[in-house]
N, C-alpha and C. Protein backbone atom coordinates (compact mmCIF):
# COMPACT_ATOMS: atom_id res chain seq x y z
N UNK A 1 19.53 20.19 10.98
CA UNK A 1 20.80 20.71 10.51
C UNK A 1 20.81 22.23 10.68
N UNK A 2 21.61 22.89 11.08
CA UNK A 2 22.15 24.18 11.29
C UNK A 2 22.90 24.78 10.25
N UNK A 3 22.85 25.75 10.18
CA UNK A 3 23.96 26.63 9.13
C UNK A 3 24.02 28.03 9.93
N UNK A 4 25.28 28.54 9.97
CA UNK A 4 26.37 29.19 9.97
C UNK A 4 26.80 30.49 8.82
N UNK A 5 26.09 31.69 9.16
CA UNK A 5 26.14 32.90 7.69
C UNK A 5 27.47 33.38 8.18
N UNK A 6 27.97 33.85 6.81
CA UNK A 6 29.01 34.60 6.81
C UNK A 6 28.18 36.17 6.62
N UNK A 7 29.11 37.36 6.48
CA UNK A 7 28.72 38.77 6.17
C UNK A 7 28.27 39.08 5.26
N UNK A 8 29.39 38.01 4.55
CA UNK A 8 29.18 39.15 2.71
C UNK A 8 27.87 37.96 2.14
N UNK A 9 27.36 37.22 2.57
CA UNK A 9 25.91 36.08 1.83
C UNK A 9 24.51 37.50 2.87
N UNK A 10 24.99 37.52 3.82
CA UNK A 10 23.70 38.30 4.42
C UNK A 10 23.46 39.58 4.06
N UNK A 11 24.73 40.18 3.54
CA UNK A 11 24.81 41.50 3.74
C UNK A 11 24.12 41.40 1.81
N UNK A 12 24.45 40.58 0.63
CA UNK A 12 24.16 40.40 -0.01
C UNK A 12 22.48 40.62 -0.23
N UNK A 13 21.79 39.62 0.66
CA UNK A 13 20.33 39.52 0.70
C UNK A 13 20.12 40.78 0.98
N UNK A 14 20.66 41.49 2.25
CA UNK A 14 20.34 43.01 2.92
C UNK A 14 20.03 43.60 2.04
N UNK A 15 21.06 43.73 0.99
CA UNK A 15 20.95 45.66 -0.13
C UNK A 15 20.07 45.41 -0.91
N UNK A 16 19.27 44.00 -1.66
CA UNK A 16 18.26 43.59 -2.25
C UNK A 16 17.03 43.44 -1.39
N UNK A 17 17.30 43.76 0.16
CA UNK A 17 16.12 43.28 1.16
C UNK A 17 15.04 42.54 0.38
N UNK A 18 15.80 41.20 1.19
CA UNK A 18 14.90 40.07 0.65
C UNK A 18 15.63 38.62 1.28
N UNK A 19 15.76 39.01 3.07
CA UNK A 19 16.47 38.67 3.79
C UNK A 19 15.39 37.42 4.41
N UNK A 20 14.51 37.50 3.75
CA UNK A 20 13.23 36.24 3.80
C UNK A 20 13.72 35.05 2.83
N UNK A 21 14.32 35.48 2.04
CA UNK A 21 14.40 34.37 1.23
C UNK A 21 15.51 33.38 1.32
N UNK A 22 16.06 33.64 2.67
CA UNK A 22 17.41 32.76 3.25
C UNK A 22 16.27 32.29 4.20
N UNK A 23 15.42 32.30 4.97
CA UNK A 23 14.63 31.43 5.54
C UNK A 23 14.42 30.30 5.02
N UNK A 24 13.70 31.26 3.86
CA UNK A 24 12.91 30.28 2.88
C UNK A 24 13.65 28.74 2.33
N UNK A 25 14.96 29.16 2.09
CA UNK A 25 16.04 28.46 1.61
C UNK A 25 16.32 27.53 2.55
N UNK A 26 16.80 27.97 3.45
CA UNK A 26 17.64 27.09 5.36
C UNK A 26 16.20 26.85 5.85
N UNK A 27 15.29 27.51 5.74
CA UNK A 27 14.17 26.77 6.99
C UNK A 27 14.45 28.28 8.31
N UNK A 28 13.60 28.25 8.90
CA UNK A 28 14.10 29.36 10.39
C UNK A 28 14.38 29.19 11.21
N UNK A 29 15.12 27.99 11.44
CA UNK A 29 15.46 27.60 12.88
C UNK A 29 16.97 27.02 12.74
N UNK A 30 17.90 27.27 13.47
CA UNK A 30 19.37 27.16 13.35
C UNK A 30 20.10 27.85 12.37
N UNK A 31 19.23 28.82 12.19
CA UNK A 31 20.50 30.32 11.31
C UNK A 31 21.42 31.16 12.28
N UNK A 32 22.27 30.46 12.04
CA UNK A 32 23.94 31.17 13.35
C UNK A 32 24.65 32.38 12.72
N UNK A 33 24.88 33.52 13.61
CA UNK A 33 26.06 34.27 13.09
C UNK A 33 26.88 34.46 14.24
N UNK A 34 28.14 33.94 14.04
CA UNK A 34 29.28 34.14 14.93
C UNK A 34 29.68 35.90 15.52
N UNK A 35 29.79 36.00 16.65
CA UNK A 35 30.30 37.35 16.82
C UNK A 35 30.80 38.47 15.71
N UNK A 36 31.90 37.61 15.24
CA UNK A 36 32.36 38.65 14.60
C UNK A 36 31.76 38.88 13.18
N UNK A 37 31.09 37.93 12.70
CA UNK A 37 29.67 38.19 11.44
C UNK A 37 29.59 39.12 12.13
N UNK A 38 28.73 39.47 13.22
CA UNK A 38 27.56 40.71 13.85
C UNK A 38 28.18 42.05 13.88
N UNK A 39 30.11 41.69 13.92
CA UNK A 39 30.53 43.34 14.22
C UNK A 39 31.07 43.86 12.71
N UNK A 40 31.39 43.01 11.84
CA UNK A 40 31.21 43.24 10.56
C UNK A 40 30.15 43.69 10.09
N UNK A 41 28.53 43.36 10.36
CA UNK A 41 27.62 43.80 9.80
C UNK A 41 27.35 45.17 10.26
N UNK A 42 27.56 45.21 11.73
CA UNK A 42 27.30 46.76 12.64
C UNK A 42 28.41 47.55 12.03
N UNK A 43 29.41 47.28 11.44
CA UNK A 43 30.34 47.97 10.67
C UNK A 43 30.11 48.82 9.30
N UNK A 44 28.87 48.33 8.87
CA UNK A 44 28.69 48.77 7.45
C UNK A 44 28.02 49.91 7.50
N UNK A 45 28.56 50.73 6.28
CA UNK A 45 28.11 51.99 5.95
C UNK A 45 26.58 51.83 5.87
N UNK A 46 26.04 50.83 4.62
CA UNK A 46 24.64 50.43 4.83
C UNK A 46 23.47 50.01 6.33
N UNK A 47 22.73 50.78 5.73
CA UNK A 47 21.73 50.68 6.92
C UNK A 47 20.84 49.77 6.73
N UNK A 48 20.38 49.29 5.42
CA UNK A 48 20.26 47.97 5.09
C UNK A 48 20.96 46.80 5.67
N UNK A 49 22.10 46.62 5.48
CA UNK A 49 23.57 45.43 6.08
C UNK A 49 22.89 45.81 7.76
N UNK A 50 23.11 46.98 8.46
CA UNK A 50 23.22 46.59 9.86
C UNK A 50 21.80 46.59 10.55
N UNK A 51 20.54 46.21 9.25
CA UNK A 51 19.84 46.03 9.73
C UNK A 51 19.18 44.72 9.87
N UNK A 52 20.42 43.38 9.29
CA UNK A 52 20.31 42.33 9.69
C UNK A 52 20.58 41.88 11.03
N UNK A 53 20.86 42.51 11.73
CA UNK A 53 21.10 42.36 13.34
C UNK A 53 20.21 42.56 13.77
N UNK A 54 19.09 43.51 13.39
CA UNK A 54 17.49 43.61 14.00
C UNK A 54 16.53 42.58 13.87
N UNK A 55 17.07 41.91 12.32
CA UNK A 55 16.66 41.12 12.13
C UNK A 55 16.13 39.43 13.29
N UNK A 56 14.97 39.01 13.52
CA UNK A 56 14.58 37.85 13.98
C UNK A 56 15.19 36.59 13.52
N UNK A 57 15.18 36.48 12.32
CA UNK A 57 15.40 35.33 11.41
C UNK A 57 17.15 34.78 12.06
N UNK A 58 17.98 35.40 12.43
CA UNK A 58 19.09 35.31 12.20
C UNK A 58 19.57 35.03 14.19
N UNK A 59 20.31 34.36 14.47
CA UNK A 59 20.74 34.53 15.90
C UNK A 59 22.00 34.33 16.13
N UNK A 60 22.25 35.57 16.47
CA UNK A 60 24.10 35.81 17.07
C UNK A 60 24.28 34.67 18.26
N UNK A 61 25.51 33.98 18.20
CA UNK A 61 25.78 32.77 18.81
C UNK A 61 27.25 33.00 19.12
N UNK A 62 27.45 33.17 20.61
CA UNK A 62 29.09 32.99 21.18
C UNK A 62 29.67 31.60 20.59
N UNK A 63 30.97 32.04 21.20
CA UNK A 63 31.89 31.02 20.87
C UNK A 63 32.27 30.14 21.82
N UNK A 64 32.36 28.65 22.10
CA UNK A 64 32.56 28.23 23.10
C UNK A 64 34.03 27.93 23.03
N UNK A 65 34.25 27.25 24.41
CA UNK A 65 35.96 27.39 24.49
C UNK A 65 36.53 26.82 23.41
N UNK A 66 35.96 25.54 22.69
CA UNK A 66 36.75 25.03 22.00
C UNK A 66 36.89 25.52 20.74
N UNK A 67 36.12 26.36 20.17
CA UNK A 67 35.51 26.74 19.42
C UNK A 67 36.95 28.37 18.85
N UNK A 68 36.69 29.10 20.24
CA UNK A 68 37.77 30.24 20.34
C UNK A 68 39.45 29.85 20.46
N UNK A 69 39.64 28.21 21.03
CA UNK A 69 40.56 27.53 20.52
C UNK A 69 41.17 27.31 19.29
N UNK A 70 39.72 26.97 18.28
CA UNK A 70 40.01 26.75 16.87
C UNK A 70 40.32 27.93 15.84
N UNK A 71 39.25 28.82 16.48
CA UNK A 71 39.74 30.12 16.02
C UNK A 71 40.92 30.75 16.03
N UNK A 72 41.60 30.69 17.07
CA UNK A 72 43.00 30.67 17.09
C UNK A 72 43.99 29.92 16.31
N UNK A 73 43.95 28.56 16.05
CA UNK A 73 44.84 27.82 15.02
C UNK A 73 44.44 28.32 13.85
N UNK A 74 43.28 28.14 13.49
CA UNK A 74 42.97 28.69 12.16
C UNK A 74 43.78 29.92 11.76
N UNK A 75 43.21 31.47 12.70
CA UNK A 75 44.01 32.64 12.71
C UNK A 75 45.78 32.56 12.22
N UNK A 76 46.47 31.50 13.17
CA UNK A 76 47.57 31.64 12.78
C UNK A 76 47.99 31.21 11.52
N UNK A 77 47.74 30.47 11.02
CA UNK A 77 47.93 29.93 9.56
C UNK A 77 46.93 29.86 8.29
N UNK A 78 45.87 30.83 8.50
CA UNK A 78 45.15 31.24 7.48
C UNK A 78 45.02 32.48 6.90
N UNK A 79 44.87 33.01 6.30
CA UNK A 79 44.54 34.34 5.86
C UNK A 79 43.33 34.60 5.24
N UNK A 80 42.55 34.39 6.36
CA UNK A 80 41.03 34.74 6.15
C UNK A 80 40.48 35.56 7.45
N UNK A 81 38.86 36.64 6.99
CA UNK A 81 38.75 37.25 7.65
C UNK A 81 38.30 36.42 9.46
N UNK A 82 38.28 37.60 10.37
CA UNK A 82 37.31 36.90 11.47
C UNK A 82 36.29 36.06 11.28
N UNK A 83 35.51 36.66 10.70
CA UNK A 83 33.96 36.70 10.57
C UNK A 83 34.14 34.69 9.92
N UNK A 84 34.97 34.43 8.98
CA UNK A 84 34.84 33.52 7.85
C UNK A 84 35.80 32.33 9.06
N UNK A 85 36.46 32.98 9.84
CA UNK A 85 37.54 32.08 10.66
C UNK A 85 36.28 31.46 11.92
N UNK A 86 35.71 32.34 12.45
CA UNK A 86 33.88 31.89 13.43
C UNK A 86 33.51 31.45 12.65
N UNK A 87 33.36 31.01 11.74
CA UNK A 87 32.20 30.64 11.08
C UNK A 87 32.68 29.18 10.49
N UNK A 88 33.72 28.95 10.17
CA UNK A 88 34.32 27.81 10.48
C UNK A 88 34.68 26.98 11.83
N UNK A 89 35.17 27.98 12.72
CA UNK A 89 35.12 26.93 13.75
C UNK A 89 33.83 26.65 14.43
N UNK A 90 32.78 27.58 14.74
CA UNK A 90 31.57 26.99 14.61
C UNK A 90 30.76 25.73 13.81
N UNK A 91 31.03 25.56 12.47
CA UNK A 91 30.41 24.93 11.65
C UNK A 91 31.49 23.28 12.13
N UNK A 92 32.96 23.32 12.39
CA UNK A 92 33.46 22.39 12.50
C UNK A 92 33.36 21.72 13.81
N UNK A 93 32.95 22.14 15.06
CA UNK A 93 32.49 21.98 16.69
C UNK A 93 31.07 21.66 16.58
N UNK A 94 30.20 22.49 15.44
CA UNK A 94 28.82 22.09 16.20
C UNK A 94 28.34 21.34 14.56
N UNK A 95 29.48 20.76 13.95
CA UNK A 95 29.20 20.02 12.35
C UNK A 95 27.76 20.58 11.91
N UNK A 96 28.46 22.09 11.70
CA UNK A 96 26.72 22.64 11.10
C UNK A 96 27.35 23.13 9.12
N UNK A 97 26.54 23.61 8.59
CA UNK A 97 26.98 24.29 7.17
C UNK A 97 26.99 25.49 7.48
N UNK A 98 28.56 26.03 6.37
CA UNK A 98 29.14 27.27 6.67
C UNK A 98 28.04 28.39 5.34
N UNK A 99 27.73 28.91 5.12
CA UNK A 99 26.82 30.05 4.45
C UNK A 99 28.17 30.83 4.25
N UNK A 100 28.74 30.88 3.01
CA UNK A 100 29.35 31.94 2.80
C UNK A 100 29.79 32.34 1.12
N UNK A 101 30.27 33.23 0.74
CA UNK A 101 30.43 33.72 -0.69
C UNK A 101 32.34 33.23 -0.91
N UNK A 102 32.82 33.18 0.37
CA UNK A 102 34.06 33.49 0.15
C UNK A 102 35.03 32.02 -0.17
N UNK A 103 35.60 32.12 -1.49
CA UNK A 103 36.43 30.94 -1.76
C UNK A 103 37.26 30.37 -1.15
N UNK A 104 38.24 31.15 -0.28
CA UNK A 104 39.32 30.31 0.60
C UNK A 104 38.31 29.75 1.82
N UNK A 105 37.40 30.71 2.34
CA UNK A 105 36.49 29.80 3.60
C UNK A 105 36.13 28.49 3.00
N UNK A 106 35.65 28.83 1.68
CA UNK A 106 35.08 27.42 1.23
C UNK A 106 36.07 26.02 1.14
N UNK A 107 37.40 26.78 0.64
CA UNK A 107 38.14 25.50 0.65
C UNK A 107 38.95 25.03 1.52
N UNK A 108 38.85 25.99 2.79
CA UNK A 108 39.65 25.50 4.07
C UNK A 108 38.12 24.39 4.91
N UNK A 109 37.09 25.07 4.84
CA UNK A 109 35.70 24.34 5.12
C UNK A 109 36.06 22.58 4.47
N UNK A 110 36.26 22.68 3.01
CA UNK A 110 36.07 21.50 2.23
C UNK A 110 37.18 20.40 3.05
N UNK A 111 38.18 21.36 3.55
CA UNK A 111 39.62 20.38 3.74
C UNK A 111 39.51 19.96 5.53
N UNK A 112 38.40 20.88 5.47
CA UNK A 112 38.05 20.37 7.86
C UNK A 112 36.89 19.50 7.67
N UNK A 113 36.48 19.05 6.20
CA UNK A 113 34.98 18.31 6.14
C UNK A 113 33.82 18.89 6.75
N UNK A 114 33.88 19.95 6.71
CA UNK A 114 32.99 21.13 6.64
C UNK A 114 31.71 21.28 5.49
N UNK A 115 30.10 20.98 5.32
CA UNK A 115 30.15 21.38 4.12
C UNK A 115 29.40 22.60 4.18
N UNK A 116 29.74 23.34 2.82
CA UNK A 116 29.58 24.91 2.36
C UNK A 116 28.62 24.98 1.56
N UNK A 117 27.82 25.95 1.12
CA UNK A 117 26.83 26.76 0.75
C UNK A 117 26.96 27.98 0.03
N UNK A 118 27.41 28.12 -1.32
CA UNK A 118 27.74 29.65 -1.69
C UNK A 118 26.64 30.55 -2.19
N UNK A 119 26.39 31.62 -3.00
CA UNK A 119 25.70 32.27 -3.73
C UNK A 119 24.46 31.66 -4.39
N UNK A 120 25.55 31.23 -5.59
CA UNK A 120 24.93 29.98 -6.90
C UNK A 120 24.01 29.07 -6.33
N UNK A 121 24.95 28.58 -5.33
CA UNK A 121 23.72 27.27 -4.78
C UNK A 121 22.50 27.79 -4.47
N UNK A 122 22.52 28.33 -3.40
CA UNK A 122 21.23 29.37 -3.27
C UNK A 122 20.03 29.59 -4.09
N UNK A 123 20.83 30.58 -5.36
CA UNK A 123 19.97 30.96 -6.18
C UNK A 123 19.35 29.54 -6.72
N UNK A 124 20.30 28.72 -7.22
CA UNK A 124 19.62 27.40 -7.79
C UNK A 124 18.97 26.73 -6.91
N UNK A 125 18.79 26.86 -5.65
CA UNK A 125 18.02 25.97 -4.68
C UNK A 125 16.10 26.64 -5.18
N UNK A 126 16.07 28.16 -5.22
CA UNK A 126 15.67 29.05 -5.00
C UNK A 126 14.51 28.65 -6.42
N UNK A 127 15.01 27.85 -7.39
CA UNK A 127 14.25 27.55 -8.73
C UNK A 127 13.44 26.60 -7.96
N UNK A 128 13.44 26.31 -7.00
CA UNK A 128 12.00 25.55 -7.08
C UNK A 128 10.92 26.23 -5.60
N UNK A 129 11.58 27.68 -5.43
CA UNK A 129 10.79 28.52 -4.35
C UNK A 129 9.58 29.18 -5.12
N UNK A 130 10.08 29.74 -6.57
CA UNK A 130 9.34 30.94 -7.22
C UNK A 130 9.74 30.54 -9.25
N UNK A 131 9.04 31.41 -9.80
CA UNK A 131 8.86 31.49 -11.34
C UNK A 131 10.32 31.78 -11.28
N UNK A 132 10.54 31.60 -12.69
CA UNK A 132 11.96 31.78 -13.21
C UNK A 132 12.20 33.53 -13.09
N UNK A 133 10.97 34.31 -13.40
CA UNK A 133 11.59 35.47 -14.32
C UNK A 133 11.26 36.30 -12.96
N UNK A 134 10.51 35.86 -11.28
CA UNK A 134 11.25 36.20 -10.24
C UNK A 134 12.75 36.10 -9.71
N UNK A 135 12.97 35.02 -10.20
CA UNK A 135 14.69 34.42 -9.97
C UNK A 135 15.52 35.39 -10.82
N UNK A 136 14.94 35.74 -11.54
CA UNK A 136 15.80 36.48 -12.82
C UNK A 136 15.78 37.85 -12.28
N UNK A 137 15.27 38.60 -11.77
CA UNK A 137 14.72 39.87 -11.07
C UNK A 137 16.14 39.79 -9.62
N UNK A 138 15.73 38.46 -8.84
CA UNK A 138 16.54 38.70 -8.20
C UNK A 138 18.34 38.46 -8.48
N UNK A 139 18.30 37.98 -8.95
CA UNK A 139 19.94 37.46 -10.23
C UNK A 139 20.36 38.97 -10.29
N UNK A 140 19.35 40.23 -11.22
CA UNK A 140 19.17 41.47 -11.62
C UNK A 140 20.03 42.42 -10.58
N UNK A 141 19.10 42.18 -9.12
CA UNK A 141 18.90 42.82 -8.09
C UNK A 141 20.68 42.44 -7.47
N UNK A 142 20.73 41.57 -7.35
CA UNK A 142 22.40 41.11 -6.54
C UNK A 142 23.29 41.93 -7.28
N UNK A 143 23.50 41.50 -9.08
CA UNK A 143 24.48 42.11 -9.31
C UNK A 143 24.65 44.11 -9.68
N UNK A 144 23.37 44.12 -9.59
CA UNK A 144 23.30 46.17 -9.47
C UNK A 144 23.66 46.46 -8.16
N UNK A 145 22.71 45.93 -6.96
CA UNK A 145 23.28 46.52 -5.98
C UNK A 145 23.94 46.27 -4.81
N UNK A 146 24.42 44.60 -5.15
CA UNK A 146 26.02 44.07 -4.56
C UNK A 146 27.08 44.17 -5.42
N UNK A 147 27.19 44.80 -6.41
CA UNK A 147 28.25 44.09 -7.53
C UNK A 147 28.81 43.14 -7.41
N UNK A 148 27.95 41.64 -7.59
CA UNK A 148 28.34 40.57 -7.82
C UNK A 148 27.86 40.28 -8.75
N UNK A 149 28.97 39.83 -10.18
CA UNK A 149 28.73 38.94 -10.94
C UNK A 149 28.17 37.65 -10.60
N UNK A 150 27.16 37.06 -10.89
CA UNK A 150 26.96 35.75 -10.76
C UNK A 150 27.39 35.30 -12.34
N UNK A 151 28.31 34.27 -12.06
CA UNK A 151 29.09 33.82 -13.75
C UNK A 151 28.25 32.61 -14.29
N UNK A 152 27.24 31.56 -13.39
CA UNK A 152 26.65 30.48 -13.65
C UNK A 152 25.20 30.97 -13.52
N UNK A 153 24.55 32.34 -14.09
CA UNK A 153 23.34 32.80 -14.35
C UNK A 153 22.31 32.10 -15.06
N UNK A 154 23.52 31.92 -16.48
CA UNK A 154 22.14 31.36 -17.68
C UNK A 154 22.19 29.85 -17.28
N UNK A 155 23.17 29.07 -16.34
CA UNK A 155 22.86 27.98 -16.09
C UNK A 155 21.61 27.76 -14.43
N UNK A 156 21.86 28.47 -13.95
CA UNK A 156 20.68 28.56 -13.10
C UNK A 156 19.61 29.16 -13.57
N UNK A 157 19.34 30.02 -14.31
CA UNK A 157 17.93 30.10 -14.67
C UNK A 157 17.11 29.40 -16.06
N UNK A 158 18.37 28.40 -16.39
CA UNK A 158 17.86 27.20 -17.67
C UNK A 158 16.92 26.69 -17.24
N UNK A 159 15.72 26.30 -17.98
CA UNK A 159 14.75 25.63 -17.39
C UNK A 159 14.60 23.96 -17.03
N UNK A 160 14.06 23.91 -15.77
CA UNK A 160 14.17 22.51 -15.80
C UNK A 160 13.64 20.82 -16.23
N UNK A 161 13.28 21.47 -17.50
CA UNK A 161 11.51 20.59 -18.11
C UNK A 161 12.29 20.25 -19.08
């Protein structure tokens, strides 16, 4: 199985560098970022963010015709970014999972039978990588220096015994 990152899940790991622990999570083999993921990330002020493109772990993947087809229908009747519009039609052509933070990707994903991967899941996958009060460090780490609230915290780091 393959998965498909969006910007804002990588760029996330980036500012906490700890861009290992999406391996760890997916495995290292079939981590996709669509074009326009890559010019979003080369976009960022952070030198952290555009230094997931140096990154090994991760492999920028064109679009094939049908693919830049879909991108196009999507475009016209969605209002979502590039990056989240590749990353759907990728995930729906090569039936891989979309990696992303963003709610409308998720529920245009849910409605193409697409399936998605957000934050939360992650972190809760992540309780059976490491100790809790590592998980809790990184929980710490996301919302100081992504400002992301994670709102399902004390339910992911409840214990599981």
């Amino acid at each position: 199985m393959g998965f498909v990152f969006d910007a804002d899940l990588l760029s996330t790991f980036a500012k906490i560098e700890r861009l290992e622990l999406l391996a760890k999570v997916f495995g290292n083999k079939n981590l996709l970022m669509p074009p326009a993921v890559a010019s979003d990330l080369q976009r960022s002020k952070s030198i952290l963010v555009k230094n997931v493109l140096k990154s090994k772990l991760f492999q920028q993947t064109n679009l094939s015709s049908q693919e830049r087809e879909l991108v196009k229908k999507i475009s016209e009747r969605k209002h979502l970014g590039m990056g989240e519009i590749e990353c759907i039609a990728v995930c729906k052509q090569r039936k891989m999972v979309i990696v992303t933070n963003d709610n409308k990707a998720i529920d245009l994903a849910d409605k193409l039978g697409i399936e998605a991967v957000d934050l939360e899941a992650i972190l809760y996958s992540m309780k059976e990588l490491m100790e809790i009060k590592a998980l809790k460090q990184i929980i710490e780490d996301i919302e100081a220096k992504d400002r992301v609230v994670i709102v399902n915290k004390e339910i992911i780091l409840r214990n599981s015994e």
